[in-house]
C-alpha atoms as a PDB file:
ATOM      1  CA  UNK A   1      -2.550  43.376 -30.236  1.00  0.00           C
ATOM      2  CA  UNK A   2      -1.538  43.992 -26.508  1.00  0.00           C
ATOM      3  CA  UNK A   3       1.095  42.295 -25.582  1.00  0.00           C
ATOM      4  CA  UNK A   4       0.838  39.638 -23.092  1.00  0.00           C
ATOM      5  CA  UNK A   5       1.758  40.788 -19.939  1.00  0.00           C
ATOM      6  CA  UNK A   6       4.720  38.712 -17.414  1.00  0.00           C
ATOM      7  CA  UNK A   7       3.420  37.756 -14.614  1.00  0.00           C
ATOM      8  CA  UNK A   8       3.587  34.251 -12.506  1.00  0.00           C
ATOM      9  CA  UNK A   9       0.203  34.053 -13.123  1.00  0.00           C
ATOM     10  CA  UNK A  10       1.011  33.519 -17.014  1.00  0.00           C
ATOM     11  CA  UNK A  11       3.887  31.421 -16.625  1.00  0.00           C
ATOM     12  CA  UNK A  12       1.941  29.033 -14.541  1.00  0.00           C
ATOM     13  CA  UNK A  13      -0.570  28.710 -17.233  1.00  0.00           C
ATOM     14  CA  UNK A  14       1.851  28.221 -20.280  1.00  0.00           C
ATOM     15  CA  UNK A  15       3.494  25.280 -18.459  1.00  0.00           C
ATOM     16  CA  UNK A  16       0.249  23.970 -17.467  1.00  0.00           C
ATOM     17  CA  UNK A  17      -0.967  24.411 -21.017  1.00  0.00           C
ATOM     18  CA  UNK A  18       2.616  22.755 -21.889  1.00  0.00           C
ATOM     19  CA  UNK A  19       2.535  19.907 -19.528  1.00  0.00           C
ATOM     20  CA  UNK A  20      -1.130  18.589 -20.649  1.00  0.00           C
ATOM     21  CA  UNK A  21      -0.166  18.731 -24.392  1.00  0.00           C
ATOM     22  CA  UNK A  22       3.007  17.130 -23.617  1.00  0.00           C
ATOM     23  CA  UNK A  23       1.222  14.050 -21.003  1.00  0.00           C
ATOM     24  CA  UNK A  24      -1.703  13.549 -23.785  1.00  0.00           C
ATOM     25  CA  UNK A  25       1.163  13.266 -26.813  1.00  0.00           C
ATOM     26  CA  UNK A  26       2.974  10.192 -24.443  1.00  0.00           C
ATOM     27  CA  UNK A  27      -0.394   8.862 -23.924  1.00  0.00           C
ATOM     28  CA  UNK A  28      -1.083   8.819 -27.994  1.00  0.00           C
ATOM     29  CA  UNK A  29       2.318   7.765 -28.384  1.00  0.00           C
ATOM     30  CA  UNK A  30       2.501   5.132 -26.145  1.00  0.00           C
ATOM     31  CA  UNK A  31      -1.248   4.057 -27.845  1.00  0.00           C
ATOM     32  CA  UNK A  32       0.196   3.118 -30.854  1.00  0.00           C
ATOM     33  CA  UNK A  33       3.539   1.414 -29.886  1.00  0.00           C
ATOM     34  CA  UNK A  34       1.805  -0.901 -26.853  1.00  0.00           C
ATOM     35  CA  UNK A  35       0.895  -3.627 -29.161  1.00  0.00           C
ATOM     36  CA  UNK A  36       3.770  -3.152 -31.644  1.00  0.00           C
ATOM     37  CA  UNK A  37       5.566  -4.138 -27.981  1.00  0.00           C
ATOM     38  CA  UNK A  38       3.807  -6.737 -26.976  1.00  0.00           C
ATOM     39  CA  UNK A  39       3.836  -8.434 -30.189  1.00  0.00           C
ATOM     40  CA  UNK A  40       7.782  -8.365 -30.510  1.00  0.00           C
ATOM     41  CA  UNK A  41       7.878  -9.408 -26.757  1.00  0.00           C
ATOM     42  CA  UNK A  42       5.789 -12.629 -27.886  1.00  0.00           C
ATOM     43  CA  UNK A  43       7.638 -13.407 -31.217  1.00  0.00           C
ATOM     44  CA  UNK A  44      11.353 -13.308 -28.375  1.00  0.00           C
ATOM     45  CA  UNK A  45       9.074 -15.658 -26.783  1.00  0.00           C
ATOM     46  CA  UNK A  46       7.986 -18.121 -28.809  1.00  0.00           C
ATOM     47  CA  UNK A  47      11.449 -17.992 -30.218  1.00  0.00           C
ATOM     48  CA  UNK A  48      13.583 -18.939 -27.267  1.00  0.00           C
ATOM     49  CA  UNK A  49      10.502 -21.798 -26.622  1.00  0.00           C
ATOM     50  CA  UNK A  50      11.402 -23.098 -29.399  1.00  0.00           C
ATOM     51  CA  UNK A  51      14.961 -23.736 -28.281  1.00  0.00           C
ATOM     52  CA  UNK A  52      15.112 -24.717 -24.919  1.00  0.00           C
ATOM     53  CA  UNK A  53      12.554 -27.487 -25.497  1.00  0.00           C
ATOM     54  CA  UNK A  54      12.235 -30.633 -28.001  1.00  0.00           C
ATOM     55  CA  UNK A  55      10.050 -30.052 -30.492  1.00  0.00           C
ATOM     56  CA  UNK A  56       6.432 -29.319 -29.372  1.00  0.00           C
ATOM     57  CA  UNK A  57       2.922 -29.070 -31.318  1.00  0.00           C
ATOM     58  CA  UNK A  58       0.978 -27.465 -28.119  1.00  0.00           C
ATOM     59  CA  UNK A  59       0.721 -23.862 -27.089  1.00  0.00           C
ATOM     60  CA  UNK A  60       3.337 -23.283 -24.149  1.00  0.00           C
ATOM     61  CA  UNK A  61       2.249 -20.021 -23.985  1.00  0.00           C
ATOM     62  CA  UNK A  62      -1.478 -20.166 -23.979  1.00  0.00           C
ATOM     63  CA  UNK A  63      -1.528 -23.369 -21.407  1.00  0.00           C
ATOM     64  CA  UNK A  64       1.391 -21.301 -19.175  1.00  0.00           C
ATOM     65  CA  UNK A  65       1.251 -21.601 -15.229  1.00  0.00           C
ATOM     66  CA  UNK A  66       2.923 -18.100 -13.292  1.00  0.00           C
ATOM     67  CA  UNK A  67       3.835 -18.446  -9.659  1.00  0.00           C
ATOM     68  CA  UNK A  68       3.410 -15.836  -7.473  1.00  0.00           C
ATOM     69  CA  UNK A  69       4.737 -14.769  -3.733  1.00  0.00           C
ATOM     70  CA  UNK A  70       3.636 -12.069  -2.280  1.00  0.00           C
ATOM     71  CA  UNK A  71       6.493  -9.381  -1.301  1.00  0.00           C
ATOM     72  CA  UNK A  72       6.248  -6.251   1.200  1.00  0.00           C
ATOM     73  CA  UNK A  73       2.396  -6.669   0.557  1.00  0.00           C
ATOM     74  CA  UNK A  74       2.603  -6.915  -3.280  1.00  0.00           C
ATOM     75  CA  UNK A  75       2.032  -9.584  -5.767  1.00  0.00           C
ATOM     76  CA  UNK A  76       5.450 -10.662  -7.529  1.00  0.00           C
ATOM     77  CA  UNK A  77       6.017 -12.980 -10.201  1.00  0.00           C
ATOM     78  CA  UNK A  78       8.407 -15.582  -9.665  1.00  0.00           C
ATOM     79  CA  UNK A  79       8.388 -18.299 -12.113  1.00  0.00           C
ATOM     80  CA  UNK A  80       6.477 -18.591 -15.423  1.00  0.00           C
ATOM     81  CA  UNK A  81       5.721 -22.109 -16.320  1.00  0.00           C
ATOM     82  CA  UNK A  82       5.491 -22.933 -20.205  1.00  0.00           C
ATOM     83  CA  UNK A  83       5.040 -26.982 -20.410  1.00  0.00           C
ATOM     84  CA  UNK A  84       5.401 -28.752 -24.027  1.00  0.00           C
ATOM     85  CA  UNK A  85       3.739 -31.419 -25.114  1.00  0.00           C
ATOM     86  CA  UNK A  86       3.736 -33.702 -28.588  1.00  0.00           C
ATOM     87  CA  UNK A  87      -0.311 -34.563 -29.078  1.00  0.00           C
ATOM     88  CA  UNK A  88      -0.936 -35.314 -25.736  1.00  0.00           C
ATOM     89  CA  UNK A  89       1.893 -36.708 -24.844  1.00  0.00           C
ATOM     90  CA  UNK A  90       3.880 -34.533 -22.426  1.00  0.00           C
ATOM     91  CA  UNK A  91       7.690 -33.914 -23.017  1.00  0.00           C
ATOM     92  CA  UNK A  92       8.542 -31.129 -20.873  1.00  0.00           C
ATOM     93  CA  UNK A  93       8.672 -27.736 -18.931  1.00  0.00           C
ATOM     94  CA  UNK A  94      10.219 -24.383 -20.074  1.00  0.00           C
ATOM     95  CA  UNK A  95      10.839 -22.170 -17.107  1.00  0.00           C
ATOM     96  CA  UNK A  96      11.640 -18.630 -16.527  1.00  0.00           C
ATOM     97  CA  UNK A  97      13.126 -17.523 -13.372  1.00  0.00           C
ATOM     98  CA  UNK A  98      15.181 -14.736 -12.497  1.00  0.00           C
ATOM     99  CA  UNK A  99      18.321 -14.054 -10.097  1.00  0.00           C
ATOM    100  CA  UNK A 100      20.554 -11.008  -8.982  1.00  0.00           C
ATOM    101  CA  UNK A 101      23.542 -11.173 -10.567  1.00  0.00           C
ATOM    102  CA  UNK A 102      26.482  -8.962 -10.274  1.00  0.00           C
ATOM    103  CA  UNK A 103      25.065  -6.023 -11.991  1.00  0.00           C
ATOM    104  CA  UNK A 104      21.391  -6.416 -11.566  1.00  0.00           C
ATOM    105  CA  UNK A 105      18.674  -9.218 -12.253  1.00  0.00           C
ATOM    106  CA  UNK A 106      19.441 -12.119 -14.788  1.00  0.00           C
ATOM    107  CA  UNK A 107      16.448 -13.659 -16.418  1.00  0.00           C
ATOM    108  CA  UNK A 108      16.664 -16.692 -17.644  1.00  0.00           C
ATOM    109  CA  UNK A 109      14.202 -19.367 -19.598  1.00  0.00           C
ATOM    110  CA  UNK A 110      15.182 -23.046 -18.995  1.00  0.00           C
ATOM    111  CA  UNK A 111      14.396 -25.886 -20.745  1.00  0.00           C
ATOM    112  CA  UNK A 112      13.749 -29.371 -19.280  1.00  0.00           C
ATOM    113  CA  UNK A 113      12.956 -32.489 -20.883  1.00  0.00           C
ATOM    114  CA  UNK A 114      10.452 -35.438 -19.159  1.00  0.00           C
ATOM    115  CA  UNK A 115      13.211 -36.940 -17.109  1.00  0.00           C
ATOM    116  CA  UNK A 116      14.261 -33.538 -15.666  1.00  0.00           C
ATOM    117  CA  UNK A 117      17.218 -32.958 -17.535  1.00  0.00           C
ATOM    118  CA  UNK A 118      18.158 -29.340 -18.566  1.00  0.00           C
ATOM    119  CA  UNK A 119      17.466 -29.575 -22.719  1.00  0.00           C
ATOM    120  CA  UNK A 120      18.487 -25.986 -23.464  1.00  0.00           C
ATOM    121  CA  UNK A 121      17.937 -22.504 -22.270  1.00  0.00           C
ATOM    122  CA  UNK A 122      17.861 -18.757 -23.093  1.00  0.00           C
ATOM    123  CA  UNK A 123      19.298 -16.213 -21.427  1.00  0.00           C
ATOM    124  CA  UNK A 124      16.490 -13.499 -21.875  1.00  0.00           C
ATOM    125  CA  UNK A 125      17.271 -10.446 -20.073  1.00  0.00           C
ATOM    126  CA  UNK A 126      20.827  -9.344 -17.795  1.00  0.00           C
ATOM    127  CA  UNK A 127      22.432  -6.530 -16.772  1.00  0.00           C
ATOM    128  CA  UNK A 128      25.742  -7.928 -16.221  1.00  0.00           C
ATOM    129  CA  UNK A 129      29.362  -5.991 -17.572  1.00  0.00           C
ATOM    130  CA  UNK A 130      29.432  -6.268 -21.851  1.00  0.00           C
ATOM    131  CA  UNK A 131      32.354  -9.308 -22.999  1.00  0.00           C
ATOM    132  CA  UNK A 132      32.228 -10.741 -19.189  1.00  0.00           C
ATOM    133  CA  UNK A 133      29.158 -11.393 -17.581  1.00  0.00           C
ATOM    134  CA  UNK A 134      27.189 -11.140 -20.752  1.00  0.00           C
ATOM    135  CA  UNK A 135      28.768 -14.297 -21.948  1.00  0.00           C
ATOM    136  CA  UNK A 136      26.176 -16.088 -20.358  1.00  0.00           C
ATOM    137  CA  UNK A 137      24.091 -15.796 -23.085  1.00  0.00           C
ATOM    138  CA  UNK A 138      26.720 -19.048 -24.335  1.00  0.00           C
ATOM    139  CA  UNK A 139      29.128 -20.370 -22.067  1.00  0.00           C
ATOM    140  CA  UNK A 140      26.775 -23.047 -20.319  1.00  0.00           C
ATOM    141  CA  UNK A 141      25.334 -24.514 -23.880  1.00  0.00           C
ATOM    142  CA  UNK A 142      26.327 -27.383 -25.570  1.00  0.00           C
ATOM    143  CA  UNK A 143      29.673 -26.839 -26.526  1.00  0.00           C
ATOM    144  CA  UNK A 144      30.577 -24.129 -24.309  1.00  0.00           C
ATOM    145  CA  UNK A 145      33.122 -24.682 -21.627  1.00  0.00           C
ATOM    146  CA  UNK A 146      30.375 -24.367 -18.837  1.00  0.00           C
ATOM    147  CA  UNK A 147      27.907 -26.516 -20.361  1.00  0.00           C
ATOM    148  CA  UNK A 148      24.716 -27.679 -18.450  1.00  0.00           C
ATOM    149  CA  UNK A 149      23.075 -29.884 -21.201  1.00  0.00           C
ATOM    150  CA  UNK A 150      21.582 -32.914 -20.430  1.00  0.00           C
ATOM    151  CA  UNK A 151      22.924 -32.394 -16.212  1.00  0.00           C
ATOM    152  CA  UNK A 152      20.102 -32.351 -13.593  1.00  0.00           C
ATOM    153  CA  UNK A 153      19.599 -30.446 -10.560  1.00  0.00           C
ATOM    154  CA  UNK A 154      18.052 -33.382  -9.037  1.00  0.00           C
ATOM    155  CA  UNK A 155      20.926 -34.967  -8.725  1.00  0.00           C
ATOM    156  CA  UNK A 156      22.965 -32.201  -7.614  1.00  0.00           C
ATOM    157  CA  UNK A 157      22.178 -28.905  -7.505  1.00  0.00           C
ATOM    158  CA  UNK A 158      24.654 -26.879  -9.888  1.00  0.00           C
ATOM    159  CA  UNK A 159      27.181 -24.751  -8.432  1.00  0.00           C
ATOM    160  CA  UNK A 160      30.748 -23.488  -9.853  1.00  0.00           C
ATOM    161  CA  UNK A 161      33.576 -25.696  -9.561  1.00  0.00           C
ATOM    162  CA  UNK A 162      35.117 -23.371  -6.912  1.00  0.00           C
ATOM    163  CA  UNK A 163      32.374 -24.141  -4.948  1.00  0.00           C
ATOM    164  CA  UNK A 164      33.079 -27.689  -4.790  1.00  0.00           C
ATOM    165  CA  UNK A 165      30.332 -28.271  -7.889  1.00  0.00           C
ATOM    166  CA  UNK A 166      30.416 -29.131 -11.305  1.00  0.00           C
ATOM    167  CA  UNK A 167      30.577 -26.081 -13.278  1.00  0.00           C
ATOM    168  CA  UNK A 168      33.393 -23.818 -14.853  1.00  0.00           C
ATOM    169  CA  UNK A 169      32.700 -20.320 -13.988  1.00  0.00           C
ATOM    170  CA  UNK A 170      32.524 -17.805 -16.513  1.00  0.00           C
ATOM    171  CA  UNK A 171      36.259 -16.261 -16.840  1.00  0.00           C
ATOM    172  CA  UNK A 172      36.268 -13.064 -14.066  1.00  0.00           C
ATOM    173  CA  UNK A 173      32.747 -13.767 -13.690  1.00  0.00           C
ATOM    174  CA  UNK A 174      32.078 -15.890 -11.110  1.00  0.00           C
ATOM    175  CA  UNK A 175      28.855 -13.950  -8.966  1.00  0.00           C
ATOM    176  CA  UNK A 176      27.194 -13.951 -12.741  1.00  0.00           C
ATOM    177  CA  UNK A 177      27.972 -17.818 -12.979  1.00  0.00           C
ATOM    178  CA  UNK A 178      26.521 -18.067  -9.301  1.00  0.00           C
ATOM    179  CA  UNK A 179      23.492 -16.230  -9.999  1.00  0.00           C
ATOM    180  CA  UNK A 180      22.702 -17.654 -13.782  1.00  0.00           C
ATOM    181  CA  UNK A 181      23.244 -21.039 -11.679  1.00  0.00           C
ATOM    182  CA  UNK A 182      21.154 -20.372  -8.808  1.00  0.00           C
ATOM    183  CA  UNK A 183      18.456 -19.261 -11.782  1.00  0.00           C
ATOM    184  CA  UNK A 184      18.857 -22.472 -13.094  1.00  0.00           C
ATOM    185  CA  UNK A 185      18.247 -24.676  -9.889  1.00  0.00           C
ATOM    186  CA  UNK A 186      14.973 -22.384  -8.699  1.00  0.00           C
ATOM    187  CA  UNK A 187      13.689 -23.026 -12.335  1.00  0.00           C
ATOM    188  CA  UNK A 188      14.601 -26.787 -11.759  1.00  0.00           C
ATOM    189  CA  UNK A 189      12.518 -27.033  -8.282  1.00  0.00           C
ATOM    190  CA  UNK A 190       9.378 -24.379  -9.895  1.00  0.00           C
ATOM    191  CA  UNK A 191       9.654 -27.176 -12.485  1.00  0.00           C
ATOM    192  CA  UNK A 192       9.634 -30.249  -9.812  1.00  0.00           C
ATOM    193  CA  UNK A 193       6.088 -28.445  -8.054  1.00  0.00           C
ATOM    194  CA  UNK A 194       8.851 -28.079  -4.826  1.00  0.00           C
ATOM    195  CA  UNK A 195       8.475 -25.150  -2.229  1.00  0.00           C
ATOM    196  CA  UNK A 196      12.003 -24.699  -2.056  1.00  0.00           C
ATOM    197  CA  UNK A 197      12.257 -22.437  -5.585  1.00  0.00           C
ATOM    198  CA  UNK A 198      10.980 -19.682  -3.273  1.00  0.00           C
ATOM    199  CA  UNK A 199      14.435 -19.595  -1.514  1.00  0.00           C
ATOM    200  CA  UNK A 200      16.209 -18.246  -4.162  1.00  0.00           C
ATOM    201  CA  UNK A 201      13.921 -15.662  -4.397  1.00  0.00           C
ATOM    202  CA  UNK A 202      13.124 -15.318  -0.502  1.00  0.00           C
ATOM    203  CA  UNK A 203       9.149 -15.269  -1.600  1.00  0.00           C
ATOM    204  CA  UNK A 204       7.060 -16.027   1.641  1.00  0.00           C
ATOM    205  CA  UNK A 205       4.136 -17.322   0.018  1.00  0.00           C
ATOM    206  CA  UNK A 206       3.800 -19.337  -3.362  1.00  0.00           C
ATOM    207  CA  UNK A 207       0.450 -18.912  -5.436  1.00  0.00           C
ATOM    208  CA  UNK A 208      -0.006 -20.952  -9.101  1.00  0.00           C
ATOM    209  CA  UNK A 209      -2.089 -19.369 -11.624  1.00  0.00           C
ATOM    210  CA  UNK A 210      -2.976 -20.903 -15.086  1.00  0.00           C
ATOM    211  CA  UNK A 211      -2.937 -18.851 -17.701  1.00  0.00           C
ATOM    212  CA  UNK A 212      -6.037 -18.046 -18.451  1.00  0.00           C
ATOM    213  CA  UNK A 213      -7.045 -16.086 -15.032  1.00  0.00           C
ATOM    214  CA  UNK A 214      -3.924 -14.058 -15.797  1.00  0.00           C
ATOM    215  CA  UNK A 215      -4.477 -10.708 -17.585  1.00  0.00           C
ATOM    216  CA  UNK A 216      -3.047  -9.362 -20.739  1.00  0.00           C
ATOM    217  CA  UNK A 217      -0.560  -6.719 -18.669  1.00  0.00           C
END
């Protein structure tokens, strides 16, 4: 057999040859792990639901709300909506926001009850510094030394004790406790229907979608 002879030429068409196989294996791959994904990502869902809010027999998820702003000329999600209800009675509002915290954006899912008072929440995603920042995940639940259960940001909005507020800070981590709290109040005004949750986020415009004109991605 004659051997294959070196030349650019070649090369160029072994890493093209390379390159396909390898895009069309992420593609297959991908395939078969995207609802694997997205079936784990509603399970964390449905999970932390069930904690930040009194007991529900609706579908949060299914009857959701998402407000958008639109960003640089893009659409951006800003709050996600989830309310609960027992029959038809309703008896509250899950909401996820998000803030930048000291290490990157802090997601959280808060839980209000009818009369506006925080019930629970969930810390779902953070990049803040492991055994400081990530305490959040605890340190403003019942018991914790930074607890928000059962306060309202309609009476005050929360804020660190440092800051003249009501809240201990997180040991050495008081721009997480600042940003979880600033999470908490934009998630308290998405949950009043007030144009001032956008300030947290700096959106410029605020558009409310129900969940059923959303898509699947």
């Amino acid at each position: 057999m004659k051997k294959l002879e070196s030349s650019l030429t070649n090369m160029l068409l072994v890493l093209t040859g390379v390159t396909v196989i390898s895009v069309a294996l992420l593609a297959y791959v991908n395939e078969l792990t995207k609802t694997p994904i997205a079936e784990a990502n509603a399970k964390t869902l449905n999970e932390a639901l069930k904690q930040v809010l009194p007991e529900f027999t609706n579908n949060p998820v299914a009857e959701s709300d998402t407000v958008f702003s639109e960003k640089e000329g893009k659409k951006v999600v800003d709050f996600i909506l989830y309310p609960a209800k027992e029959g038809d009675q309703w008896i509250g509002t899950a909401v996820q926001a998000t803030s930048i915290g000291f290490a990157g954006e802090i997601k959280v899912l808060v839980g209000f009850d009818a009369e506006g008072k925080i019930y629970n929440y969930s810390l779902l995603a953070h990049a803040e510094t492991p055994g400081l920042g990530s305490k959040a995940s605890d340190w403003f639940k019942e018991g914790g030394k930074g607890s928000i259960k059962g306060m309202s940001p309609g009476d005050a909005p929360l804020a660190v004790s440092k800051d003249g507020g009501q809240i201990d800070a997180i040991t050495a981590s008081t721009i997480t406790t600042r940003a979880f709290l600033n999470a908490v109040n934009a998630a308290y005004a998405a949950y009043k229907g007030d144009d001032a949750a956008n300030a947290t986020t700096g959106a410029t415009q605020k558009v409310v979608e129900p969940a059923d004109s959303i898509s699947a991605n």
